[in-house]
Protein backbone atom coordinates (compact mmCIF):
# COMPACT_ATOMS: atom_id res chain seq x y z
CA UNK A 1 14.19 10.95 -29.55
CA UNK A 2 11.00 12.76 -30.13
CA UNK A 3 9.02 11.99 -33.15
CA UNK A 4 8.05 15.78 -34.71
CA UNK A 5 4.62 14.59 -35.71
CA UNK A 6 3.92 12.53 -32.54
CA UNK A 7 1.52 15.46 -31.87
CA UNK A 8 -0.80 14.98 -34.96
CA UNK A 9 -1.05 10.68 -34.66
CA UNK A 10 -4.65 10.10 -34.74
CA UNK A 11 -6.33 7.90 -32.23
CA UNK A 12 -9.90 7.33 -31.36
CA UNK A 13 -11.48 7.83 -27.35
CA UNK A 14 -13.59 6.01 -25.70
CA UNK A 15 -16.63 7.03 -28.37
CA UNK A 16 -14.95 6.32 -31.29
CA UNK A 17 -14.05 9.93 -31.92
CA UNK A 18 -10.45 11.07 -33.49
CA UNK A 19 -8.47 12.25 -31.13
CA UNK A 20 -4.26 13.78 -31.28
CA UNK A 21 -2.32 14.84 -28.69
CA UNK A 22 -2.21 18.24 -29.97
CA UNK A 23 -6.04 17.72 -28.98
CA UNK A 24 -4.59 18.21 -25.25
CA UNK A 25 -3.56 21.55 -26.23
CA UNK A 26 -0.24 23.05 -23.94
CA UNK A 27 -0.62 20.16 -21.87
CA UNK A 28 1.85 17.52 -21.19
CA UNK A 29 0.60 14.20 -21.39
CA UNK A 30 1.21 10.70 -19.50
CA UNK A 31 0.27 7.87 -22.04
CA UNK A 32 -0.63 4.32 -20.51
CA UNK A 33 -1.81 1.35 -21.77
CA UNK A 34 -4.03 -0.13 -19.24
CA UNK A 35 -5.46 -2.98 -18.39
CA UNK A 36 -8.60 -4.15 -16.01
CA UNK A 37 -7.14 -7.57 -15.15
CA UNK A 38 -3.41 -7.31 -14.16
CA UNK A 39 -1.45 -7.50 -11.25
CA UNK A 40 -0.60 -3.65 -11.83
CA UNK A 41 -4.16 -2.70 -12.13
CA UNK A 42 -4.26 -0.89 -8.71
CA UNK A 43 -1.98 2.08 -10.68
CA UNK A 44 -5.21 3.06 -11.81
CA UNK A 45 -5.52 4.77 -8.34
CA UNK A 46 -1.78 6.33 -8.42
CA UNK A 47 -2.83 7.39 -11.93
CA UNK A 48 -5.93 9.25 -11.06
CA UNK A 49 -4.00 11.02 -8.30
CA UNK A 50 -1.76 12.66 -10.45
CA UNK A 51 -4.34 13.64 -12.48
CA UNK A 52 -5.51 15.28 -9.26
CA UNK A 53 -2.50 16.58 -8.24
CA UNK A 54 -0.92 18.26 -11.72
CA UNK A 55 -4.24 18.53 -13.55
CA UNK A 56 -4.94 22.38 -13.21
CA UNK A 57 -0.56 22.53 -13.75
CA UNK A 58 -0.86 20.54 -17.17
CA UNK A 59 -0.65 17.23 -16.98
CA UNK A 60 -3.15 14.98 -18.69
CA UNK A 61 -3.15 11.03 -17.97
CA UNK A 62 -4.49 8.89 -21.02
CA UNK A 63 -5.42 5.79 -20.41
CA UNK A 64 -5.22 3.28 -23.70
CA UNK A 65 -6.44 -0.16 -23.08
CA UNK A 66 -4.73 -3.00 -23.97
CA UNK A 67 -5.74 -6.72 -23.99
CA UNK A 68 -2.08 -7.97 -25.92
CA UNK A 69 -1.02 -9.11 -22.36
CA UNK A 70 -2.28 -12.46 -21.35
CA UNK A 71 -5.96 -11.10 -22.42
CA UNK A 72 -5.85 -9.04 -19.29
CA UNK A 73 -8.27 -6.13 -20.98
CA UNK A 74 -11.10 -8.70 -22.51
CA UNK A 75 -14.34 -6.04 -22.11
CA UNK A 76 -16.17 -3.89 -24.13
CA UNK A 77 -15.63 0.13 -24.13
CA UNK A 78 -18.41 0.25 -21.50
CA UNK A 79 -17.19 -2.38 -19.32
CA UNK A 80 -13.97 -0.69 -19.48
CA UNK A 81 -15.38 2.88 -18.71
CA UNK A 82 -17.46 1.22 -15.85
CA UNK A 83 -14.58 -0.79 -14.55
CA UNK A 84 -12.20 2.31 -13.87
CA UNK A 85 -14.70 4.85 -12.73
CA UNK A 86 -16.61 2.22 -10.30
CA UNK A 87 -13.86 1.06 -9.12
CA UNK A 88 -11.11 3.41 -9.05
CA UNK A 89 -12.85 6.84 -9.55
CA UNK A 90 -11.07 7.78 -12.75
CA UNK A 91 -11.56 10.76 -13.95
CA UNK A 92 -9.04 11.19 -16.90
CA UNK A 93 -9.68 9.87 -20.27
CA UNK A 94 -9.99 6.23 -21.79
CA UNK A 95 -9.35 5.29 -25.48
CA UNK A 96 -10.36 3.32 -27.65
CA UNK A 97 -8.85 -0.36 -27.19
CA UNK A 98 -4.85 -0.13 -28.93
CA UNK A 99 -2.45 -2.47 -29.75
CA UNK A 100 0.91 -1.21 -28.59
CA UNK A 101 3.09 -4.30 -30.20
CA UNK A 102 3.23 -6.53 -33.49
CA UNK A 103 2.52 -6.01 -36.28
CA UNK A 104 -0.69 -3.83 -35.95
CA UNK A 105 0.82 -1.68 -33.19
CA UNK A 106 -0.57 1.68 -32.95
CA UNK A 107 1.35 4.79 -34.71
CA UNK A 108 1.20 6.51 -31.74
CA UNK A 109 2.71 3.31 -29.75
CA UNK A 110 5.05 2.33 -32.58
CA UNK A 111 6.77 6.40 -32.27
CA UNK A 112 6.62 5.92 -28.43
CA UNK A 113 8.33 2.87 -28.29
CA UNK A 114 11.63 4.58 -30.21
CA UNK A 115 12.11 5.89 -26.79
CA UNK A 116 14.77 4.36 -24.84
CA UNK A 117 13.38 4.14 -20.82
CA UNK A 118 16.46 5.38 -17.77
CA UNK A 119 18.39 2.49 -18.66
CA UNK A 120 18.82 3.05 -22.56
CA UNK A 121 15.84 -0.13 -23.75
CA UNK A 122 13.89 0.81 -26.51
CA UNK A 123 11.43 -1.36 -28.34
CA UNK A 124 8.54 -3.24 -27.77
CA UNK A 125 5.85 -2.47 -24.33
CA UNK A 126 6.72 -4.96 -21.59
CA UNK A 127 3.83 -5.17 -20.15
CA UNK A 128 0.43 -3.23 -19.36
CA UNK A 129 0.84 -0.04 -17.62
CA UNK A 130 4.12 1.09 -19.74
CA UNK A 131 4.26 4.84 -19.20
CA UNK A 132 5.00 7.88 -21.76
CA UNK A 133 5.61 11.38 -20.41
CA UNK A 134 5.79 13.22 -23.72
CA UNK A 135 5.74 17.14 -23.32
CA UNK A 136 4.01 19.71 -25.48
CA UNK A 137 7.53 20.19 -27.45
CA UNK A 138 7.05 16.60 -28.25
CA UNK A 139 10.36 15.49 -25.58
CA UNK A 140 8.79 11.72 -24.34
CA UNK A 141 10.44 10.31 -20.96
CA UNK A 142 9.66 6.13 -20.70
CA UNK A 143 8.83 4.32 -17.25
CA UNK A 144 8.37 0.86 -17.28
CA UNK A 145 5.26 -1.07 -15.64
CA UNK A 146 6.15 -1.84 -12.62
CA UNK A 147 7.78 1.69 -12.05
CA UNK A 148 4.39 3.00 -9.99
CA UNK A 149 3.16 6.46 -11.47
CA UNK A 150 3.90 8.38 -8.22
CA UNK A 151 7.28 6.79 -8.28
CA UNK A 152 9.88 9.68 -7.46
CA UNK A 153 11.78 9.76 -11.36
CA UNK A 154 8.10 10.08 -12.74
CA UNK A 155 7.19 12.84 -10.34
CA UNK A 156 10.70 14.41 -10.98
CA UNK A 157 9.82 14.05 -14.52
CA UNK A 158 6.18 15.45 -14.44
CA UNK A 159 7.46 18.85 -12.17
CA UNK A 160 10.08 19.18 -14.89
CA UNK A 161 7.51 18.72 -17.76
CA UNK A 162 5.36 21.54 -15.92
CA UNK A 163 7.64 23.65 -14.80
């Protein structure tokens, strides 16, 4: 169920600047929290190639690192930033660090997370590299970690979202 004011959460990027997803303007928008340490850190690269592929179509990735998962995200904003373009060439943008369960979840995460994924689970993040597909009439489609981003649901979702 899409939250009508999931568009106006504020969040800050990577320079501490407040940011909304209604800052994305007519784009749709694939949410991740991320992480620099995990097994599923090579999605980075799957990531960045959607942002290739449906950039100029409307698709955004955001990437919002996380370090509530075995302390798999333990750097600074510029370690982070260095981390994903050094290594993986990543071009689309990186928050601030979020907490996406507990207590001092994120608005933005604790909205997301009322989203049930294909197989009707809401609730908390599993694990890092949770995807969000929400679309700019605020509709949000979950995929869970280890569902890789070009996965054919989440490209299935995407073309739908852009089309």
């Amino acid at each position: 169920m899409a939250d009508t004011n999931l568009h106006d959460i504020v969040f800050l990027d990577a320079e501490g600047k407040e940011r909304t997803l209604a800052a994305f303007d007519s784009r749709a928008v694939l949410v991740v929290n991320v992480a620099s340490r995990c097994g599923l850190t090579p999605q980075y690269e799957q990531l960045e190639e959607l942002q290739k592929q449906y950039g100029e179509r409307g698709l955004t990735v955001i990437g919002f690192p996380c370090n509530q998962f075995l302390g798999q995200e333990p750097g600074s904003m510029e370690q982070i930033l260095d981390f994903c373009s050094t290594t993986y060439g990543v071009t689309f943008p990186i928050m601030q660090k979020t907490k996406v369960n507990g207590r001092n979840a994120h608005e933005l995460y604790k909205s997301l997370k009322t989203t049930p994924d294909a197989a009707g689970k809401s609730g908390r993040v599993e694990w890092n590299f949770e995807k969000f597909l929400v679309t700019t009439d605020g509709a949000v489609a979950r995929f869970r970690p280890r569902q890789r981003p070009d996965d054919a649901e989440i490209i299935s979702a995407i073309e739908a979202a852009l089309s």
